[in-house]
Protein backbone atom coordinates (compact mmCIF):
# COMPACT_ATOMS: atom_id res chain seq x y z
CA UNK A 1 -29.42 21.63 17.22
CA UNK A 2 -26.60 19.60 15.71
CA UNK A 3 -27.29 19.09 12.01
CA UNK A 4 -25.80 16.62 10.11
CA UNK A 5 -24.10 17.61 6.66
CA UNK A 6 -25.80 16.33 3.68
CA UNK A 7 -22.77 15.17 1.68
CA UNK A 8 -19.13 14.73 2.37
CA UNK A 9 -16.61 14.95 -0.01
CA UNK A 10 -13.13 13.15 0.77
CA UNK A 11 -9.87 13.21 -1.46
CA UNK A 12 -7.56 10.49 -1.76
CA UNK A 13 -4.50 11.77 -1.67
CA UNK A 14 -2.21 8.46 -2.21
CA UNK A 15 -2.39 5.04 -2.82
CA UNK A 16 0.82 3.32 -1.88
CA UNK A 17 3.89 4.92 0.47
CA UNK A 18 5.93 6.33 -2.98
CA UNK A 19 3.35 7.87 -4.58
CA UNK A 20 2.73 11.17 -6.51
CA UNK A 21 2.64 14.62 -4.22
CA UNK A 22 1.37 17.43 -6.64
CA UNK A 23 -2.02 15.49 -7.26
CA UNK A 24 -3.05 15.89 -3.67
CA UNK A 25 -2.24 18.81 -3.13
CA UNK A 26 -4.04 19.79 -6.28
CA UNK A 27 -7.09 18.13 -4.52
CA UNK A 28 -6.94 20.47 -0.87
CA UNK A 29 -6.78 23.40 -2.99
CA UNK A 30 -9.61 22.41 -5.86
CA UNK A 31 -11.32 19.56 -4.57
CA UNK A 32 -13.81 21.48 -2.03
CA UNK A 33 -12.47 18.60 0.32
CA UNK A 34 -13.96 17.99 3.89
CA UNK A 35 -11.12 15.15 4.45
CA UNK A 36 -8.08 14.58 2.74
CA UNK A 37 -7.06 10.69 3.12
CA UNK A 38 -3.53 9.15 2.16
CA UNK A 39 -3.05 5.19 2.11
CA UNK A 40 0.44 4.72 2.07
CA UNK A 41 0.73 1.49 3.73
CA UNK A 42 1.41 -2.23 2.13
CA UNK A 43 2.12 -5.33 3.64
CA UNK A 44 5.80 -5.62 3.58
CA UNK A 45 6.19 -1.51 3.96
CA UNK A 46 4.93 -1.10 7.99
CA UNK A 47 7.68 -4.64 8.63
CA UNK A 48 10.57 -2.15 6.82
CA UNK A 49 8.95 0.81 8.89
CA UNK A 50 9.49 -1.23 12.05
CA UNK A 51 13.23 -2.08 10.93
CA UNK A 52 13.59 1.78 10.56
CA UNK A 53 12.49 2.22 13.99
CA UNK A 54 14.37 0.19 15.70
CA UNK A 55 17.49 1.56 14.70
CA UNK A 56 16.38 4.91 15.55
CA UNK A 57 13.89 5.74 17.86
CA UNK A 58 12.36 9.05 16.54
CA UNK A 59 11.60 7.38 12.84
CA UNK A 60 9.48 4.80 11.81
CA UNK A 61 7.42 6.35 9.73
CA UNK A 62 6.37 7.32 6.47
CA UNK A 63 9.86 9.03 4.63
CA UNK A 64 7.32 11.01 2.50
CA UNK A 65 5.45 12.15 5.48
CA UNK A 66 7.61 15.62 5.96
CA UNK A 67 7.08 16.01 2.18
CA UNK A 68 3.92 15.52 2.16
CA UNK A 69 3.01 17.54 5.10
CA UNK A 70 4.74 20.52 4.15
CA UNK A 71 3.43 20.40 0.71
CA UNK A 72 -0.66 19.97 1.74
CA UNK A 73 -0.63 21.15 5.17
CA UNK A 74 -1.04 25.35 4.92
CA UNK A 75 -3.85 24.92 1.78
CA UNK A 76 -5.52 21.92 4.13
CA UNK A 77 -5.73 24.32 6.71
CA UNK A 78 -6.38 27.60 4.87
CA UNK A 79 -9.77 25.44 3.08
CA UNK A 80 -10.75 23.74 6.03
CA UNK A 81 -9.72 20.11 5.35
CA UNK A 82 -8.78 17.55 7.62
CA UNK A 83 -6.17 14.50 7.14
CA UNK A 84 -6.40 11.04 7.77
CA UNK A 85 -3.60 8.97 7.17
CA UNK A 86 -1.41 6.21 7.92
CA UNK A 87 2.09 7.21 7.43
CA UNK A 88 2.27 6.84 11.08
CA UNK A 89 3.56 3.01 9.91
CA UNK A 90 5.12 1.95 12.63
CA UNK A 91 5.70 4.93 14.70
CA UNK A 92 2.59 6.95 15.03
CA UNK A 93 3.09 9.02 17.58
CA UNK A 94 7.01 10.14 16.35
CA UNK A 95 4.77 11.05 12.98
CA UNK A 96 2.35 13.59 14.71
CA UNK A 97 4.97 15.13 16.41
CA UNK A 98 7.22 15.55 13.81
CA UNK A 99 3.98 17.15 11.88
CA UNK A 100 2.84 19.16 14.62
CA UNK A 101 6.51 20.23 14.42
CA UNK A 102 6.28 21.13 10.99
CA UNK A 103 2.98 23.16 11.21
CA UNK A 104 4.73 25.19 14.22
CA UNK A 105 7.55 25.57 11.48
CA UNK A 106 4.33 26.83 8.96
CA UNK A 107 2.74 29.37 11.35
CA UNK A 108 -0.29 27.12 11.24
CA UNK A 109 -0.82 27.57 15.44
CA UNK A 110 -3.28 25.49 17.06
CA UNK A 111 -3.71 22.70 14.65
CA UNK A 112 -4.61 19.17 16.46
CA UNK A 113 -2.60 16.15 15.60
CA UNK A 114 -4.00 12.78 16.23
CA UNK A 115 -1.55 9.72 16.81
CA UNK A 116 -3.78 6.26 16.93
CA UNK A 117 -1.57 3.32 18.38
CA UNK A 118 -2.49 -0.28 19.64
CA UNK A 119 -1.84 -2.12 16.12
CA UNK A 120 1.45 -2.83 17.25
CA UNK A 121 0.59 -6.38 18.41
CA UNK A 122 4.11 -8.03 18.62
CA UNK A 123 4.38 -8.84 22.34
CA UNK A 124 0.86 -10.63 21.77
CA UNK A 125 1.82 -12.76 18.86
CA UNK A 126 5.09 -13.40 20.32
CA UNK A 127 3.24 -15.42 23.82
CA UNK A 128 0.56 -16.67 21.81
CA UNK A 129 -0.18 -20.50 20.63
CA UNK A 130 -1.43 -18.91 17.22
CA UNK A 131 -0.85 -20.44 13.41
CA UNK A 132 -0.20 -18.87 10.59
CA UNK A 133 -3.42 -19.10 8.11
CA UNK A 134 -1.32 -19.78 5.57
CA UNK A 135 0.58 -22.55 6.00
CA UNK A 136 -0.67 -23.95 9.24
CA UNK A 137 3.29 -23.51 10.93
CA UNK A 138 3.11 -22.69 14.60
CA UNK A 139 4.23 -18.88 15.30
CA UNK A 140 6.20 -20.28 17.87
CA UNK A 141 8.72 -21.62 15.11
CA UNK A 142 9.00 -18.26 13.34
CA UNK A 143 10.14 -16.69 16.98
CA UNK A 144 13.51 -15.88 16.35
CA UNK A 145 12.97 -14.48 13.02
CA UNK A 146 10.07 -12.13 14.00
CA UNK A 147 10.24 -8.52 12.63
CA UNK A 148 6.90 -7.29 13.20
CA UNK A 149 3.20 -7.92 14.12
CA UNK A 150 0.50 -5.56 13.46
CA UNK A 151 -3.30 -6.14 13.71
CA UNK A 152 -5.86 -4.36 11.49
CA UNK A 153 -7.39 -1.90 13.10
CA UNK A 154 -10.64 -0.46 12.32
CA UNK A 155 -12.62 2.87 12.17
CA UNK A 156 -13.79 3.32 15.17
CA UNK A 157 -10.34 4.84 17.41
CA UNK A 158 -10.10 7.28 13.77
CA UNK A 159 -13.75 8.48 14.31
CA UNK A 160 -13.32 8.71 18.34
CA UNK A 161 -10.27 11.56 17.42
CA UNK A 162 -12.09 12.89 14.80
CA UNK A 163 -14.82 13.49 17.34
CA UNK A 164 -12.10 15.20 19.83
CA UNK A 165 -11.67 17.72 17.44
CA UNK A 166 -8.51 15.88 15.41
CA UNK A 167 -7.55 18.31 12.28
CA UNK A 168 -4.99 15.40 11.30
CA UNK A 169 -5.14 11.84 12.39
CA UNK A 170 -1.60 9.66 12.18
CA UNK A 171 -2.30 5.87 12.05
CA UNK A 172 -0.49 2.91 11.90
CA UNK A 173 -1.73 -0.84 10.04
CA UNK A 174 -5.63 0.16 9.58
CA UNK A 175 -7.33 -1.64 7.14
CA UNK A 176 -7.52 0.81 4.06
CA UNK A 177 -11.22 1.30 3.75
CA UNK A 178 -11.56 1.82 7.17
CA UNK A 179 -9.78 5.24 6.47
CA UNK A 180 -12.11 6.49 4.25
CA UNK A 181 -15.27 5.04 6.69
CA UNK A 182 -13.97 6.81 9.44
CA UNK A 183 -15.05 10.14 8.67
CA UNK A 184 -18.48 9.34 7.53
CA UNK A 185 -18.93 7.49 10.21
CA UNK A 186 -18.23 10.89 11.99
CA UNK A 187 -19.80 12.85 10.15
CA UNK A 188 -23.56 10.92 9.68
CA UNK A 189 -23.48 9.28 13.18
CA UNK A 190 -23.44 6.18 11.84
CA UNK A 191 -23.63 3.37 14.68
CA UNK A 192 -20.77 0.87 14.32
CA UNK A 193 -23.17 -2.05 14.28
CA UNK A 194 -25.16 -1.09 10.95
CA UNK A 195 -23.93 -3.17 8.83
CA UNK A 196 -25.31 -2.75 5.63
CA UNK A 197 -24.68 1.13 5.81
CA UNK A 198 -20.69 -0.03 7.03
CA UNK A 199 -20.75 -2.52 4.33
CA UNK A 200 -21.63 0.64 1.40
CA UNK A 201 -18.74 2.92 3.46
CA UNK A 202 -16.25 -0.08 2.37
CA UNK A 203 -17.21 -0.15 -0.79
CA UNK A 204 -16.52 3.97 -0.42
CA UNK A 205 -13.11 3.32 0.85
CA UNK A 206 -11.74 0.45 -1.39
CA UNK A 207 -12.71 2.90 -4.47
CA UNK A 208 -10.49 5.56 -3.12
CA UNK A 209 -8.39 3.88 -1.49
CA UNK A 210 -5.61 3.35 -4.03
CA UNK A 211 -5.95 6.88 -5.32
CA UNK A 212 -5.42 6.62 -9.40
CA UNK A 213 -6.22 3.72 -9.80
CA UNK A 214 -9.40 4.50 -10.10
CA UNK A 215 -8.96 7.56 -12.32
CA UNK A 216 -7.16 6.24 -15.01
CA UNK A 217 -4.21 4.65 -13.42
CA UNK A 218 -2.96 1.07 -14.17
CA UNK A 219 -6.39 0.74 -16.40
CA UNK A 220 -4.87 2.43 -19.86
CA UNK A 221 -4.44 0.47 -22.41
CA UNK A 222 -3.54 2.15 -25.81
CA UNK A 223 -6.46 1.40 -28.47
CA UNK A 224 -8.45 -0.54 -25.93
CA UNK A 225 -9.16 1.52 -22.77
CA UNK A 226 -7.61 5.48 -24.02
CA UNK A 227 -6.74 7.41 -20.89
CA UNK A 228 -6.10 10.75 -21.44
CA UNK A 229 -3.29 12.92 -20.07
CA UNK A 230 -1.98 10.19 -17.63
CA UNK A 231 1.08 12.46 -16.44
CA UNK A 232 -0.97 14.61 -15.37
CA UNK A 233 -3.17 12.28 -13.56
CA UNK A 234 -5.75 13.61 -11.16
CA UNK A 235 -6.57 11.34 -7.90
CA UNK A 236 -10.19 10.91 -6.94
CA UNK A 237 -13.17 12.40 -4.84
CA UNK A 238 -15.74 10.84 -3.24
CA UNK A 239 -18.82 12.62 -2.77
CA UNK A 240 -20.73 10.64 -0.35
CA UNK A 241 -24.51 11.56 1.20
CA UNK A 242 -25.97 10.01 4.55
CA UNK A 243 -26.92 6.92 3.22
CA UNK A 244 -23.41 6.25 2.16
CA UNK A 245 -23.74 6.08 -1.71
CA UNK A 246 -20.86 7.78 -3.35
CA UNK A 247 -20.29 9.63 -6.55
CA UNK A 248 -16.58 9.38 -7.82
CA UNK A 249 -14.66 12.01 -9.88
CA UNK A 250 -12.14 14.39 -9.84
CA UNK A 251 -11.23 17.57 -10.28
CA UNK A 252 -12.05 19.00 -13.66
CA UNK A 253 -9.09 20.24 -15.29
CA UNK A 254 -7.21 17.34 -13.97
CA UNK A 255 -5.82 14.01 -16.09
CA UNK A 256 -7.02 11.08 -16.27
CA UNK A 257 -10.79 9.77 -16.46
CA UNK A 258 -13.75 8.49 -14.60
CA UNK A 259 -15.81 5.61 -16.15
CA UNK A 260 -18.17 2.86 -15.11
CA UNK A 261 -14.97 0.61 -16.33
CA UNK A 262 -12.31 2.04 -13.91
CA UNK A 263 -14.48 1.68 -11.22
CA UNK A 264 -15.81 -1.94 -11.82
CA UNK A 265 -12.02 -2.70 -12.41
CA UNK A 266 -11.19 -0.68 -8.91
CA UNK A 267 -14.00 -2.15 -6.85
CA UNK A 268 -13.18 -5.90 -8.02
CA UNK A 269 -8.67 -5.10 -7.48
CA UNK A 270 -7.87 -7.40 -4.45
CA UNK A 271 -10.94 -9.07 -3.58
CA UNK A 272 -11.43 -12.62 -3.48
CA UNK A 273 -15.23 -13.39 -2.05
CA UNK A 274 -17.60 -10.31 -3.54
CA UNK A 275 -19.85 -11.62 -1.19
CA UNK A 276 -17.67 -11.87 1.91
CA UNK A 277 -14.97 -9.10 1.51
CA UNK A 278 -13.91 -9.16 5.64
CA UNK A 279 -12.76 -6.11 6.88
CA UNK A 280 -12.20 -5.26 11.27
CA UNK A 281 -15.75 -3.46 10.76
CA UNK A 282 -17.60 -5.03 8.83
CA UNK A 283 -17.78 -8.32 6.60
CA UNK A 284 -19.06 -6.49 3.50
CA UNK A 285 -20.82 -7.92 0.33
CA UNK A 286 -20.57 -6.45 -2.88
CA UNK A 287 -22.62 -8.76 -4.80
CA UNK A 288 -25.49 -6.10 -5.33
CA UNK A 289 -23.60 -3.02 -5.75
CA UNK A 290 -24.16 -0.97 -9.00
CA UNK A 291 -22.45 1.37 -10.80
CA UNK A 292 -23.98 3.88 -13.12
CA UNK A 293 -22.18 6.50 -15.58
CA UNK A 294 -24.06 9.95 -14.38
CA UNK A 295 -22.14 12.20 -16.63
CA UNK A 296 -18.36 13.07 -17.31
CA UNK A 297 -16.26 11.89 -14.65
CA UNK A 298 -18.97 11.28 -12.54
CA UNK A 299 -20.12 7.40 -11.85
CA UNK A 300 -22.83 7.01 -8.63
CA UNK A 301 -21.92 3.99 -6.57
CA UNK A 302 -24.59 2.25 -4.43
CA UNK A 303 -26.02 -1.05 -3.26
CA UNK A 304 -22.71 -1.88 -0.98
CA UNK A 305 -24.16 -4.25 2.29
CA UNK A 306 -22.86 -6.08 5.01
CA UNK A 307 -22.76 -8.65 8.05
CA UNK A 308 -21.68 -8.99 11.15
CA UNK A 309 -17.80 -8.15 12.15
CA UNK A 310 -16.12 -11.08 13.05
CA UNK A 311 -14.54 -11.75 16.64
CA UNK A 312 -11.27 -11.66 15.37
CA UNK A 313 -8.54 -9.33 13.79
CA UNK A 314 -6.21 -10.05 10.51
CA UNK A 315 -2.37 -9.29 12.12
CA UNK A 316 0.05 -9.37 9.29
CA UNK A 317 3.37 -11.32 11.27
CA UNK A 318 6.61 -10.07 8.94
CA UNK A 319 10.19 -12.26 9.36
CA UNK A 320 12.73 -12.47 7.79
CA UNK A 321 13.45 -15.47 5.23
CA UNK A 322 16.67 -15.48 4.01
CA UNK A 323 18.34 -13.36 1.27
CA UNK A 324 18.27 -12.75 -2.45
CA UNK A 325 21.30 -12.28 -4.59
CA UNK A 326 20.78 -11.23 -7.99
CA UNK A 327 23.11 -10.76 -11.23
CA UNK A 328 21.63 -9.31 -14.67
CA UNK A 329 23.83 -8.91 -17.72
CA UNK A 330 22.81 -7.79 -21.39
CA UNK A 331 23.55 -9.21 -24.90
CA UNK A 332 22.70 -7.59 -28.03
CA UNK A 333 23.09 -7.77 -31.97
CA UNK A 334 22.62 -11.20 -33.96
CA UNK A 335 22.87 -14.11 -31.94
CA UNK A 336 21.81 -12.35 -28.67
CA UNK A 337 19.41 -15.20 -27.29
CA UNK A 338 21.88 -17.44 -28.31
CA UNK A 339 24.76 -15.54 -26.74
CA UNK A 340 22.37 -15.03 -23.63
CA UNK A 341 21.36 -18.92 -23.00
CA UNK A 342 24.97 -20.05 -23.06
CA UNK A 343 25.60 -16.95 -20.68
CA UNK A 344 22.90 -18.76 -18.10
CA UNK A 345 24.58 -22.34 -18.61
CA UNK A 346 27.84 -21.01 -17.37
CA UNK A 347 26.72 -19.19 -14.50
CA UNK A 348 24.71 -22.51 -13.17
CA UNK A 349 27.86 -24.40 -13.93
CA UNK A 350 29.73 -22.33 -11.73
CA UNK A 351 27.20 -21.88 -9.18
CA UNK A 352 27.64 -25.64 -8.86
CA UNK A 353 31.12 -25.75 -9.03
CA UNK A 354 31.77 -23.29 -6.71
CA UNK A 355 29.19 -24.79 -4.26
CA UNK A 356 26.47 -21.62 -3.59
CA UNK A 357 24.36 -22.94 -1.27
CA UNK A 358 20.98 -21.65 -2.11
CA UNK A 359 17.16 -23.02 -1.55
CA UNK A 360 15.68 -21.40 -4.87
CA UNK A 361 17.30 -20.16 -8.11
CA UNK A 362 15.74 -18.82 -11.35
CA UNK A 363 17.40 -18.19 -14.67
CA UNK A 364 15.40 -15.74 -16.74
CA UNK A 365 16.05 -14.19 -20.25
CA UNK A 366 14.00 -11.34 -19.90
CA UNK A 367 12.27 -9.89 -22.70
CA UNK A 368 12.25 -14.05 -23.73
CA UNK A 369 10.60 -16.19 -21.14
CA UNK A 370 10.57 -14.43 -18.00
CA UNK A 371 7.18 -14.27 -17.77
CA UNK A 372 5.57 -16.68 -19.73
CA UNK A 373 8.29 -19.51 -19.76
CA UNK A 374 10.28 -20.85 -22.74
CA UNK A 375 6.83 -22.43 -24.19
CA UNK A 376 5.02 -19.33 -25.05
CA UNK A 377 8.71 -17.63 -26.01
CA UNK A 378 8.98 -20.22 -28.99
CA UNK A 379 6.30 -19.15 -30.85
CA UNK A 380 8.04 -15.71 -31.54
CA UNK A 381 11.31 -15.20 -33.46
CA UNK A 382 14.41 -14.11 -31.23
CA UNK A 383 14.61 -10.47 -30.32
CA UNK A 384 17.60 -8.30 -30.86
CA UNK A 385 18.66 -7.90 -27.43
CA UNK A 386 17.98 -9.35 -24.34
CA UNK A 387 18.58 -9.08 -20.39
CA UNK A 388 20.22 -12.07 -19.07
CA UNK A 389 18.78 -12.52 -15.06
CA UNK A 390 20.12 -14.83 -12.18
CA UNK A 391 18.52 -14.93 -8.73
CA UNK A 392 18.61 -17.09 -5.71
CA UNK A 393 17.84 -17.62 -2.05
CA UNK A 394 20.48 -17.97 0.37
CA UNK A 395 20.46 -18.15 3.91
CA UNK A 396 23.25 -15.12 4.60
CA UNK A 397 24.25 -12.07 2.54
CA UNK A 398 27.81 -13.43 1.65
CA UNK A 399 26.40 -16.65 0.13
CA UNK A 400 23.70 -14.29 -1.94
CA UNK A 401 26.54 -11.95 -3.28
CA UNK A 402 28.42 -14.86 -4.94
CA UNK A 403 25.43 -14.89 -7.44
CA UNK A 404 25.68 -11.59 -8.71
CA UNK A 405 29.36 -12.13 -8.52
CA UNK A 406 29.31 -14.83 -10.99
CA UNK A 407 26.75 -12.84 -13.47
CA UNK A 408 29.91 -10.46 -13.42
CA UNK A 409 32.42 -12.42 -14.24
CA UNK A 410 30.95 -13.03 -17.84
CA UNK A 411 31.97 -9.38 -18.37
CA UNK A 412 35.87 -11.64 -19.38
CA UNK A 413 34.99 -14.81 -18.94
CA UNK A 414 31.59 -15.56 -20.86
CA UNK A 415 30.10 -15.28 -24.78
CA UNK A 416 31.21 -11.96 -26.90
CA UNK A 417 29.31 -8.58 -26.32
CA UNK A 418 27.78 -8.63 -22.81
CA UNK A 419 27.57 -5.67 -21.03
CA UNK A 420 25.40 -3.40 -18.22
CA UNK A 421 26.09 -5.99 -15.52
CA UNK A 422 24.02 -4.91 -12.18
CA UNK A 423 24.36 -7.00 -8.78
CA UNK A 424 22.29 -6.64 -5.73
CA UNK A 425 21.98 -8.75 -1.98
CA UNK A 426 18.74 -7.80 -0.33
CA UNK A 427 17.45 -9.51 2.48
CA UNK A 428 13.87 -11.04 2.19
CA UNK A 429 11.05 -9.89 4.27
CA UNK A 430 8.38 -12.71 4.13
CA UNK A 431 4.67 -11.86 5.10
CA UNK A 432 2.36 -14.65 6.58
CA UNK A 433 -0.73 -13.42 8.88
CA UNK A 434 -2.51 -14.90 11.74
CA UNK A 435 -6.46 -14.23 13.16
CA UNK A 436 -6.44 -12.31 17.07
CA UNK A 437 -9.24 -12.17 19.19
CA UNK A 438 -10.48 -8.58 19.27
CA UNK A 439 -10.18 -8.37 23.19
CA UNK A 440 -6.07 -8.46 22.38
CA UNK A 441 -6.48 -5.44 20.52
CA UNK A 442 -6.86 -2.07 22.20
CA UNK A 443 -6.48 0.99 20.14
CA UNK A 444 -6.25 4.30 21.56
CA UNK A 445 -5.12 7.96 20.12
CA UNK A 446 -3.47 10.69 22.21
CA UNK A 447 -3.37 14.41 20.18
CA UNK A 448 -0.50 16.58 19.62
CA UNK A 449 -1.40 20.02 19.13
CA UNK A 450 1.07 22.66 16.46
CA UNK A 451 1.53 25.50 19.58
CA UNK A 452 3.18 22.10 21.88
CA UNK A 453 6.62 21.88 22.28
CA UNK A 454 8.34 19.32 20.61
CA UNK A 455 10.92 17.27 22.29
């Protein structure tokens, strides 16, 4: 008889693409993982991933992965744990090869690689007669400047190569707490249409699912919210039974903390209806979840429910719009605001003079009224030194390196002391997203096993 475990504990192992190594694999050595999960994905990172690809082939994804992989991959396997990820980005099935290749490399024989596909909906988008949600332009406009189009994809093609035996499974654009559902939907049986139990398993997987956050990270604040031993910071575990309620914490000697406050701050990062939070599984409602301290590094999350999925997919469409040229320059000493502002009067005199065609510029002191504006900056006396800051939207990369061009020039041609010039051009990847029917969607997963060649 097949029994089901009673708890399952998963690790999150990152929360964004660049993020910390040693903490994870600190986790698939002291965790007692069943699943090790690393969300590495953002918005603008799977368009830059699809860039990547094109100009070669055989990348695409994740730069970390190999990193990563070599680091976690012989204590994942030595404890039993099993990865779920998706630095597959845009190139899933390059990613499990190159792992499987790396396991070979390992001696770790006989591992199964999973590569999930069929979020790459670009073709789709491309012959549709979709708008963007956002500003209600036809795609059909954008066509030229398309980069990339990738749908949402949920649990279920994650739990269907868990369920072929999958020790790692690559992914690309999957929502993030469908990541973290995946395996308990494996593990428990869960049917895909119980809502209220899929509904808790998001509230699971948007906990973990940008790793320190919810241990500490981007919550300290000295004298207000103490975090203790943040570079050492230890990434979280979710210890989930079969109803799908979830105790967070970490690993014991690790940094960081656990409290009622980083998880209400967690569970509430990114969500704009608590009641409505949509997601390609579920549409989930947090309005009655509650979260109780049960001792040191330990908080019990429960009441997480749901509704129906809807009929359609999010597909996030990524194009390129335009360039940004940018030009920074500091002044310091008595005088250095002053010094600064007549800095940013030349430089927009010249911009004009010399006829830089842009659609946006911003002149910033920063350190004065770069974030708050000049109002806010008036109330405080003048700092010592400040960081002049010019930046602009062109249509090319010539027009966009005039800007920094001109910052430069003040090095001999603007107000006494300026120094530390920096220029950039970088070209601007603009994000806008559209709603597919499901039926244009059709994930699948193909596995890779460690003992395969590799081509």
């Amino acid at each position: 008889m097949n029994v089901k475990p009673k708890r399952i504990r998963i690790g999150a192992g990152a929360g964004y693409s660049g993020d910390r190594i040693e903490p994870a694999v600190e986790l698939a050595e002291h965790g007692a993982l069943d699943y090790l999960v690393f969300e590495c994905l953002a918005e603008r990172t799977i368009a830059i991933a699809q860039q990547t690809r094109r100009r070669d082939p055989s990348l695409g994804y994740d730069p970390l992965l190999e990193a990563r992989m070599r680091a976690v991959l012989p204590v994942a396997a030595g404890n039993g744990v099993r990865i779920i990820s998706n630095m597959g980005a845009a190139n899933p099935g390059a990613a499990a090869r190159k792992t499987a290749q790396i396991a070979r490399e390992l001696g770790l024989h006989g591992l199964k690689i999973a590569a999930v596909t069929g979020d790459d909906v670009l073709d789709v988008v491309l012959q549709s007669h979709l708008r963007f949600e956002e500003s209600g332009d036809e795609v059909s406009a954008y066509a030229d400047r398309i980069v990339s189009a990738n749908a949402y994809l949920g649990a279920e093609p994650i739990v269907a190569a868990l369920a072929a035996g999958a020790d790692v499974v690559l992914t690309g654009r999957v929502a993030d707490p469908s990541l973290f559902a995946a395996p308990l939907i494996h593990e428990f049986g869960w049917p895909m249409d119980d809502w209220n139990t899929l509904g808790q398993a998001t509230v699971v997987g948007h906990l973990l699912e940008c790793a320190g956050q919810v241990t500490g990270g981007y919550f300290a604040d000295p004298g207000c919210k103490n975090v203790p031993d943040l570079a050492r910071l230890g990434f979280p575990i979710g210890e989930v039974d079969a109803q799908g309620n979830v105790v967070i914490g970490k690993v014991p000697h690790s940094g960081g903390c656990v409290t009622e406050a980083t998880c209400k701050e967690q569970l509430l990062y990114e969500i704009h209806d608590p009641a409505r939070y949509y997601q390609p599984d579920v549409v989930a409602d947090f309005t009655q979840v509650h979260v109780a301290q049960e001792a040191q590094d330990r908080v019990r999350v429960t009441g997480g429910r749901g509704h129906a999925r809807t009929g359609t997919l999010k597909v996030s469409v990524a194009y390129v719009d335009g360039f940004i040229g940018e030009g920074q320059i500091s002044y310091g000493g008595p005088g250095a605001v002053a010094r600064a502002r007549l800095a940013l009067d030349i430089v927009r005199e010249r911009l004009a003079i010399t006829g830089v065609d842009t659609s946006e510029l911003r002149f910033d002191l920063i350190g004065v009224n770069s974030l708050y504006g000049d109002d806010l900056a008036s109330t405080h006396g003048d700092p010592y030194e400040v960081r002049v800051r010019v930046a602009g939207r062109t249509s090319n990369a010539g027009e966009a390196a005039r800007i920094g061009n001109e910052v430069e020039t003040l090095y001999t041609n603007g107000p006494a002391g300026g120094g530390g010039v920096t220029k950039s051009v970088r070209e601007v990847l603009a994000v806008q997203s559209v709603l597919l029917p499901r039926e244009h969607v059709n994930p699948v997963f193909e596995i890779v096993e460690a003992n395969d060649e590799i081509a």
